[in-house]
Protein backbone atom coordinates (compact mmCIF):
# COMPACT_ATOMS: atom_id res chain seq x y z
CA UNK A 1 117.28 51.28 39.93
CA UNK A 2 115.18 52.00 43.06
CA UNK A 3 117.82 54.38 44.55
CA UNK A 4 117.79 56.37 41.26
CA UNK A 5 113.96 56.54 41.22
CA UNK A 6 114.47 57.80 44.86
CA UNK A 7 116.87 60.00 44.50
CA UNK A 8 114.94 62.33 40.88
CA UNK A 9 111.54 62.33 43.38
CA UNK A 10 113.91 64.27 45.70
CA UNK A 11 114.72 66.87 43.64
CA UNK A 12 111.58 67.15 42.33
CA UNK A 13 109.86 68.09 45.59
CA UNK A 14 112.37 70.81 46.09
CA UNK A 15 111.63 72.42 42.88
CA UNK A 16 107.70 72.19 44.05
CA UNK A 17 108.82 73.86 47.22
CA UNK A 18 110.81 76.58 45.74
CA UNK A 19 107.85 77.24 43.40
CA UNK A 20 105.98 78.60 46.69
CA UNK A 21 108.25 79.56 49.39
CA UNK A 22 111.38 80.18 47.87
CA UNK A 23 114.94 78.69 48.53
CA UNK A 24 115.40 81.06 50.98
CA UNK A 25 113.16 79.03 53.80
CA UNK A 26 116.22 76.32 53.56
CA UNK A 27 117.94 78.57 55.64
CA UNK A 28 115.73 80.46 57.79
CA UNK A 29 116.74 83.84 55.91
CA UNK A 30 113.22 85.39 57.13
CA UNK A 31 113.57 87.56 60.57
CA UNK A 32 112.40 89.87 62.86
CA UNK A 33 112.24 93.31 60.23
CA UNK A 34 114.15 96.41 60.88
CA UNK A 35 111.46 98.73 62.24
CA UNK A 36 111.50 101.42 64.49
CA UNK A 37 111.23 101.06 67.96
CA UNK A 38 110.56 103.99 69.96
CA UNK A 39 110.45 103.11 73.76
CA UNK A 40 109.04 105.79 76.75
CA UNK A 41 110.31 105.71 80.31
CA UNK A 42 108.03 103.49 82.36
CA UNK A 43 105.04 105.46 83.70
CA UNK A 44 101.48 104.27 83.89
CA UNK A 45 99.37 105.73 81.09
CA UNK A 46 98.52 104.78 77.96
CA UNK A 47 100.79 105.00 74.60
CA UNK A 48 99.07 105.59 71.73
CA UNK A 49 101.40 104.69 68.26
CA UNK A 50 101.07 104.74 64.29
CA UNK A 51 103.82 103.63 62.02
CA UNK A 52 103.62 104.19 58.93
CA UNK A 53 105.55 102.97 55.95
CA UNK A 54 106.46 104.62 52.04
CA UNK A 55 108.29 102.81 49.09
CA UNK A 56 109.71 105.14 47.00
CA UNK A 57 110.91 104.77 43.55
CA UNK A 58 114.46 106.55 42.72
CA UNK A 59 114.48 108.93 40.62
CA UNK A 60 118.06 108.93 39.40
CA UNK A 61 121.49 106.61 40.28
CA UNK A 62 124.62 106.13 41.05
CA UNK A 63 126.65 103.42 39.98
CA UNK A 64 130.50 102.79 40.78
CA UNK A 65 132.80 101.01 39.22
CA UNK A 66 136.45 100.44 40.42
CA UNK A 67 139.41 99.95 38.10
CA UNK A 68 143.16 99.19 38.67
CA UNK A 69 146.29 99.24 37.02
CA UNK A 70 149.73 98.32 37.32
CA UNK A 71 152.58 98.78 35.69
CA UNK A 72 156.75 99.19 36.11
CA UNK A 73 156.99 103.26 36.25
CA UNK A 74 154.69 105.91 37.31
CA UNK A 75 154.27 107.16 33.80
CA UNK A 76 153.18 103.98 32.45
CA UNK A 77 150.67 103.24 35.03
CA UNK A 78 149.41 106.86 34.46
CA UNK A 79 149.01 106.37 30.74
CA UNK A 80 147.57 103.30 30.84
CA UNK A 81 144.79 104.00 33.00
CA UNK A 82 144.23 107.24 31.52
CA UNK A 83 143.89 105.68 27.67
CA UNK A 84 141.58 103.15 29.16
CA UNK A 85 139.07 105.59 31.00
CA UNK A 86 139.23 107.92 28.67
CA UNK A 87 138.00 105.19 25.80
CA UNK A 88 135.48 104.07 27.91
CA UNK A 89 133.91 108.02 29.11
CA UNK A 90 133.82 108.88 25.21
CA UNK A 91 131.30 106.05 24.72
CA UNK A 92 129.05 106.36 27.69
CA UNK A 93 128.76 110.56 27.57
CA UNK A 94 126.86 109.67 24.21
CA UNK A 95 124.64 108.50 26.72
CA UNK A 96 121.54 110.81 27.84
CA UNK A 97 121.32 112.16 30.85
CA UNK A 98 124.60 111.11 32.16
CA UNK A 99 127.25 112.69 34.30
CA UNK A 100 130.39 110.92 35.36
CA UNK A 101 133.12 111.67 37.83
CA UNK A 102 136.52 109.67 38.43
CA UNK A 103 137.76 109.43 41.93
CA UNK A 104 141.03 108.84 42.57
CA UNK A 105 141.65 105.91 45.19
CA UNK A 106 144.95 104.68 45.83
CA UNK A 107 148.50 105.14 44.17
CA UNK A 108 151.11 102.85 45.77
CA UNK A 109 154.04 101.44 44.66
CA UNK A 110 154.30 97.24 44.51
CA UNK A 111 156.50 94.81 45.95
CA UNK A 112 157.85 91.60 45.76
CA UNK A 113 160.39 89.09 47.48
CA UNK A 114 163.86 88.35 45.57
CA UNK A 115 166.18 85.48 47.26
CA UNK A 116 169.52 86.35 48.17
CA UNK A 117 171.39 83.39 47.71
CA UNK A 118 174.62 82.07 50.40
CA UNK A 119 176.59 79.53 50.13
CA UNK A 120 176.92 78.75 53.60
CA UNK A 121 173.86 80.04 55.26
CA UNK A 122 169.82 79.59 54.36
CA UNK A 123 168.46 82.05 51.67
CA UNK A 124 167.63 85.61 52.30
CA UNK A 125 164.07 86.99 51.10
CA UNK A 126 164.42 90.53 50.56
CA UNK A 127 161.40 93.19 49.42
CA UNK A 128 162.12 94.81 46.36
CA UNK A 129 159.98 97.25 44.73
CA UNK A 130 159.17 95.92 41.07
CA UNK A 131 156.47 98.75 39.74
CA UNK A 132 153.19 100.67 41.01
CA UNK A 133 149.65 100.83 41.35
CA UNK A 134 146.92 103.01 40.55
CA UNK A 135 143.08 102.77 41.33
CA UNK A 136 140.30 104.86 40.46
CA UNK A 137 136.23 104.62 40.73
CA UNK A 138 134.65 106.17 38.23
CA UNK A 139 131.00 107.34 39.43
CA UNK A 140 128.29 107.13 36.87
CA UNK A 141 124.86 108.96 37.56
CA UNK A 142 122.10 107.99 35.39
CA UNK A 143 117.94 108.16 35.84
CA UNK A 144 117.35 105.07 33.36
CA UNK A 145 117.60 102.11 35.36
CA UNK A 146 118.15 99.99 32.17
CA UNK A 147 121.40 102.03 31.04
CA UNK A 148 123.09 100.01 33.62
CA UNK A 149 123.30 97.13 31.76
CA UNK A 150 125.05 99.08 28.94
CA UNK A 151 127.01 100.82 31.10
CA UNK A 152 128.78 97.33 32.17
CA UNK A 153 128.75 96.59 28.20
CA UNK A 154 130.58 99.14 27.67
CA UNK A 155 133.15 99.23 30.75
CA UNK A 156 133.83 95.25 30.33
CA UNK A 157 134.77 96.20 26.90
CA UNK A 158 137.87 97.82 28.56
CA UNK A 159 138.50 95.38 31.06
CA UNK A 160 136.84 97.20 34.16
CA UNK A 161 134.56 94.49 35.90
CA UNK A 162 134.51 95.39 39.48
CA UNK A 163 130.74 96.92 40.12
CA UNK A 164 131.44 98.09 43.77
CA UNK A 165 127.70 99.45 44.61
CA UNK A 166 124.67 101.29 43.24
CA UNK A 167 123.35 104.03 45.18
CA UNK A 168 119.54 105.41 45.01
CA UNK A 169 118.70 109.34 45.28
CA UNK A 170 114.93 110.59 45.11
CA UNK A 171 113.82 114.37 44.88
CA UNK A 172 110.71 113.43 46.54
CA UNK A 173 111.29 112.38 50.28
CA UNK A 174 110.71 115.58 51.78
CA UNK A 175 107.19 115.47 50.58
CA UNK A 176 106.61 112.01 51.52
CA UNK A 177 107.90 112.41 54.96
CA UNK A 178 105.14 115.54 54.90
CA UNK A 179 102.47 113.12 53.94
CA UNK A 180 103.54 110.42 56.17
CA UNK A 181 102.98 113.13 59.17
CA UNK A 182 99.70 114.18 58.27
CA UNK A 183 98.54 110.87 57.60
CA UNK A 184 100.05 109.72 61.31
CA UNK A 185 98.44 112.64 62.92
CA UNK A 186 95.26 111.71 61.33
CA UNK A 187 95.15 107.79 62.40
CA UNK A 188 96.72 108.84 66.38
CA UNK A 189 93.92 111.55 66.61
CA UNK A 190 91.20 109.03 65.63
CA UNK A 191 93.04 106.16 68.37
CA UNK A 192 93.00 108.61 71.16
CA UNK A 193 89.12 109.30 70.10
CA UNK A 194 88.34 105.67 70.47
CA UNK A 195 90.37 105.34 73.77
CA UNK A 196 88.51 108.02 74.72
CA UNK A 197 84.95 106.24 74.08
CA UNK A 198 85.93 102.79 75.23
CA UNK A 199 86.98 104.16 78.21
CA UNK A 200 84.07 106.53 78.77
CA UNK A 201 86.64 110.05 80.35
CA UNK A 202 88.19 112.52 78.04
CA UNK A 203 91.88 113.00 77.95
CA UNK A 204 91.84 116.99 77.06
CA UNK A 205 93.42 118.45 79.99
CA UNK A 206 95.30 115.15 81.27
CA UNK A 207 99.32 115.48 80.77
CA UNK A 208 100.40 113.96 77.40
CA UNK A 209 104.28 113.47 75.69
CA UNK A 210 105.10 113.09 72.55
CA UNK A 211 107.52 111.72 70.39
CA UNK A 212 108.37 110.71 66.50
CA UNK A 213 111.03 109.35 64.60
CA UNK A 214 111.84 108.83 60.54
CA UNK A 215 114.48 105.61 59.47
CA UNK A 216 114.93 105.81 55.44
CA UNK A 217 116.57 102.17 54.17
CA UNK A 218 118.27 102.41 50.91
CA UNK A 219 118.67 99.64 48.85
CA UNK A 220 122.13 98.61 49.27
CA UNK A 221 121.48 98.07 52.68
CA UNK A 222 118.68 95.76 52.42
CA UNK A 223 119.62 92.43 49.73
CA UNK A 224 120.74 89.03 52.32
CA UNK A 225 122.04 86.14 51.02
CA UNK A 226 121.85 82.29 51.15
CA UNK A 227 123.10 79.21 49.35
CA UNK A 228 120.79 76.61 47.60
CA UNK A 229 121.70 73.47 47.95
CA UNK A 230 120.45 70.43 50.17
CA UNK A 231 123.20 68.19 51.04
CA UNK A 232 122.98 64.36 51.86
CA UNK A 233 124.11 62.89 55.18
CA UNK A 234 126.41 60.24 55.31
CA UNK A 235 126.80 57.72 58.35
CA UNK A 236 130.81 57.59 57.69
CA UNK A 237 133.89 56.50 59.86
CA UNK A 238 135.62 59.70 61.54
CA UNK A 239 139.18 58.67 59.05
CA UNK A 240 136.83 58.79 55.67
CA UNK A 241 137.87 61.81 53.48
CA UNK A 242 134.81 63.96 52.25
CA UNK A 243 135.35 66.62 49.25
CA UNK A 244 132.65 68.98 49.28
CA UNK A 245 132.43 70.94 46.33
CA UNK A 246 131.45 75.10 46.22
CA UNK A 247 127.88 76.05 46.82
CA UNK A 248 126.70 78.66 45.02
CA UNK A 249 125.63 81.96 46.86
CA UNK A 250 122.40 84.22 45.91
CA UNK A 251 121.50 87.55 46.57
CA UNK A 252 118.13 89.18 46.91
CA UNK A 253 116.39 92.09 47.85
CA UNK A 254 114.68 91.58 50.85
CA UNK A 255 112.18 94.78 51.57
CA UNK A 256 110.92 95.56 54.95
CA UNK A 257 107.73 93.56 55.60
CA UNK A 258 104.48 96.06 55.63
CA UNK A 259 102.57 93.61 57.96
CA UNK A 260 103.55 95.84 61.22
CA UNK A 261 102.36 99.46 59.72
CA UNK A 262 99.01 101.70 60.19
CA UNK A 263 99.28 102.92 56.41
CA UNK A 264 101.38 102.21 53.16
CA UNK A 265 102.27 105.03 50.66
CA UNK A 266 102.70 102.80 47.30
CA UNK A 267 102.70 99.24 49.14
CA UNK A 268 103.57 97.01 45.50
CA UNK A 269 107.17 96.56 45.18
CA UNK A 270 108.09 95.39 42.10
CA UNK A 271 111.92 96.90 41.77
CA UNK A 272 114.33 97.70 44.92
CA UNK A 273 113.06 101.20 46.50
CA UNK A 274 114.18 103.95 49.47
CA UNK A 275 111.76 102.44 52.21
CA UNK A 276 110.61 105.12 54.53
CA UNK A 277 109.44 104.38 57.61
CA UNK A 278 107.69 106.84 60.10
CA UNK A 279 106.80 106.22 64.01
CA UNK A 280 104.58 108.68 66.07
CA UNK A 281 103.82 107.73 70.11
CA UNK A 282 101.97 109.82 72.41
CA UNK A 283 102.09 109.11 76.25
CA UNK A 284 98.91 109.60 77.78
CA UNK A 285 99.34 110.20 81.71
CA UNK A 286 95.64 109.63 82.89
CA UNK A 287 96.49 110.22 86.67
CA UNK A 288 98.21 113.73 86.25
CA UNK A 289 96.22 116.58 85.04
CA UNK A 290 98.57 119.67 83.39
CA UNK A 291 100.21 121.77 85.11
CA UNK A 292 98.61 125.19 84.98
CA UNK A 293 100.92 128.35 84.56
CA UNK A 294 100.58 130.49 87.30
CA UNK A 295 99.67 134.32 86.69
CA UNK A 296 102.64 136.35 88.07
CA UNK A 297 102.18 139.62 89.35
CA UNK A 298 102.90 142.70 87.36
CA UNK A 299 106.62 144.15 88.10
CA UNK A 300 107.39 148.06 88.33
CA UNK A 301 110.38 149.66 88.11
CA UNK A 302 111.37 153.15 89.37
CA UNK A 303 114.19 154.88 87.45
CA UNK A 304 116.61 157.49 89.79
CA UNK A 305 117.46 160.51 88.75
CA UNK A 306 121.12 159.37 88.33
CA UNK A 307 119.46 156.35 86.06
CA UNK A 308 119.74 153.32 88.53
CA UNK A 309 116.65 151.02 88.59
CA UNK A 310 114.57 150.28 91.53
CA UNK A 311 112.01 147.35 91.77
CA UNK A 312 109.27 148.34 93.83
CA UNK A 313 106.48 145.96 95.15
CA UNK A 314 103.21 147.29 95.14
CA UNK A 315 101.71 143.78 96.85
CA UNK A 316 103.66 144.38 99.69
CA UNK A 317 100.85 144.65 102.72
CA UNK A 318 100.51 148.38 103.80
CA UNK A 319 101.61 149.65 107.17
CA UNK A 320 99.72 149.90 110.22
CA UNK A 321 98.97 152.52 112.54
């Protein structure tokens, strides 16, 4: 009775853990983000950097499904698919706002092994072709994030299961990578300013580098995965026989973390988003004022009378007497 008492208070503290960490802590999912990381050759001076982050919500989608058939002759496998897409596109163009495209993928014929039997000798296994098969995504754009769900309604109603990815488009990055700028230029101006002060010099006619850099993270690239379990150990002989049954694996969308940015353009994330993330570093080379362009002296040019040109230098130092 004791071990059972034991054993519920176990699984009760993991449920109060999950409550505020997460599962995910069980396996040390949580690591060093994905950032940008500009570096400048090594030169004393001072670097002056804003990075600057932007979640932005999609404003339309693409979702792809894959599908494959089989069959004994080309025709079949033609017609079959065919009947079944064509089912399927007539209920989800009733759809608003939809456009759809089908990709062909593959068309390759199948094989199998048939034994050749001997009387005197071991069997034979020899490839024989025994039909085809034919695959096809079909591409479905939508802006309603919800008409997924009846988009897989309506595809598992024709026995097409295989959700291969979802891809995220906005109209809008352009301007936000516009915004991002001006709001970096804003933050560096006002760091070099207070360099500038603490140090007590001015840095106008010092030499000075710059560079900048955009990385956009789409969705699909960002979910991780774990599995949730937490198993028991057992002090057993090395000859005992253990079954372990199947864990089960999550996804999630894990974001970028906004704890290493200057600014944040829309920093709630409620629903996966295009993450934008913008880096500007200026070298500031306190040592080494600019160089200053020399003024060159004015060229002339005598034209011949048969048209050849002649430079002639008027600085040159006059002759003596």
């Amino acid at each position: 009775m004791k071990k059972l008492l034991y054993s519920s208070f176990i699984l009760f503290s993991q449920y109060i853990i999950g409550q505020a960490s997460g599962n995910v802590n069980y396996q040390n999912q949580y690591s060093a983000n994905n950032t940008i990381d500009i570096s400048f050759p090594s030169h004393e001076g001072i670097v002056a950097s804003v990075k600057g982050l932007a979640n932005v919500k999609a404003d339309s989608y693409t979702a792809i499904f894959s599908t494959t058939q089989t069959g004994k002759t080309t025709k079949e496998v033609n017609e079959l698919i065919d009947q079944r897409i064509e089912r399927l596109l007539s209920e989800i163009k009733l759809k608003k706002g939809v456009e759809i495209f089908v990709d062909m993928i593959s068309f390759v014929p199948v094989y199998e092994y048939e034994a050749e039997k001997k009387v005197f000798s071991r069997k034979t296994y020899n490839e024989v072709p025994v039909g085809f098969e034919l695959k096809k995504n079909i591409h479905i754009k939508y802006s309603d994030p919800n008409q997924l769900n009846d988009f897989i309604s309506i595809l598992s109603n024709h026995e097409i299961y295989d959700l291969v990815r979802v891809d995220y488009f906005s109209n809008s990055l352009e301007t936000i990578k516009k915004e991002m700028m001006n709001k970096a230029k804003l933050l560096i101006q006002e760091k070099i300013k207070n360099y500038e002060l603490l140090l007590g010099e001015t840095f106008t006619n010092v030499e000075k580098r710059i560079t900048d850099d955009f990385v956009v993270n789409l969705p699909v690239e960002m979910y991780r995965s774990y599995e949730a379990y937490n198993s028991s150990s057992l002090n057993l002989k090395k000859s005992a026989n253990v079954n372990q049954t199947s864990k089960s694996t999550t996804l999630y969308y894990q974001p970028v973390f906004s704890k290493e940015f200057d600014f944040i353009i829309n920093p709630s994330v409620l629903e996966p988003v295009i993450q934008v993330q913008y880096e500007v570093k200026i070298f500031i080379n306190r040592e080494k004022e600019k160089k200053q362009v020399a003024k060159t002296d004015k060229e002339f040019i005598l034209i011949t009378q048969n048209g050849d040109l002649r430079p002639i230098n008027v600085n040159s130092p006059k002759p003596t007497n």
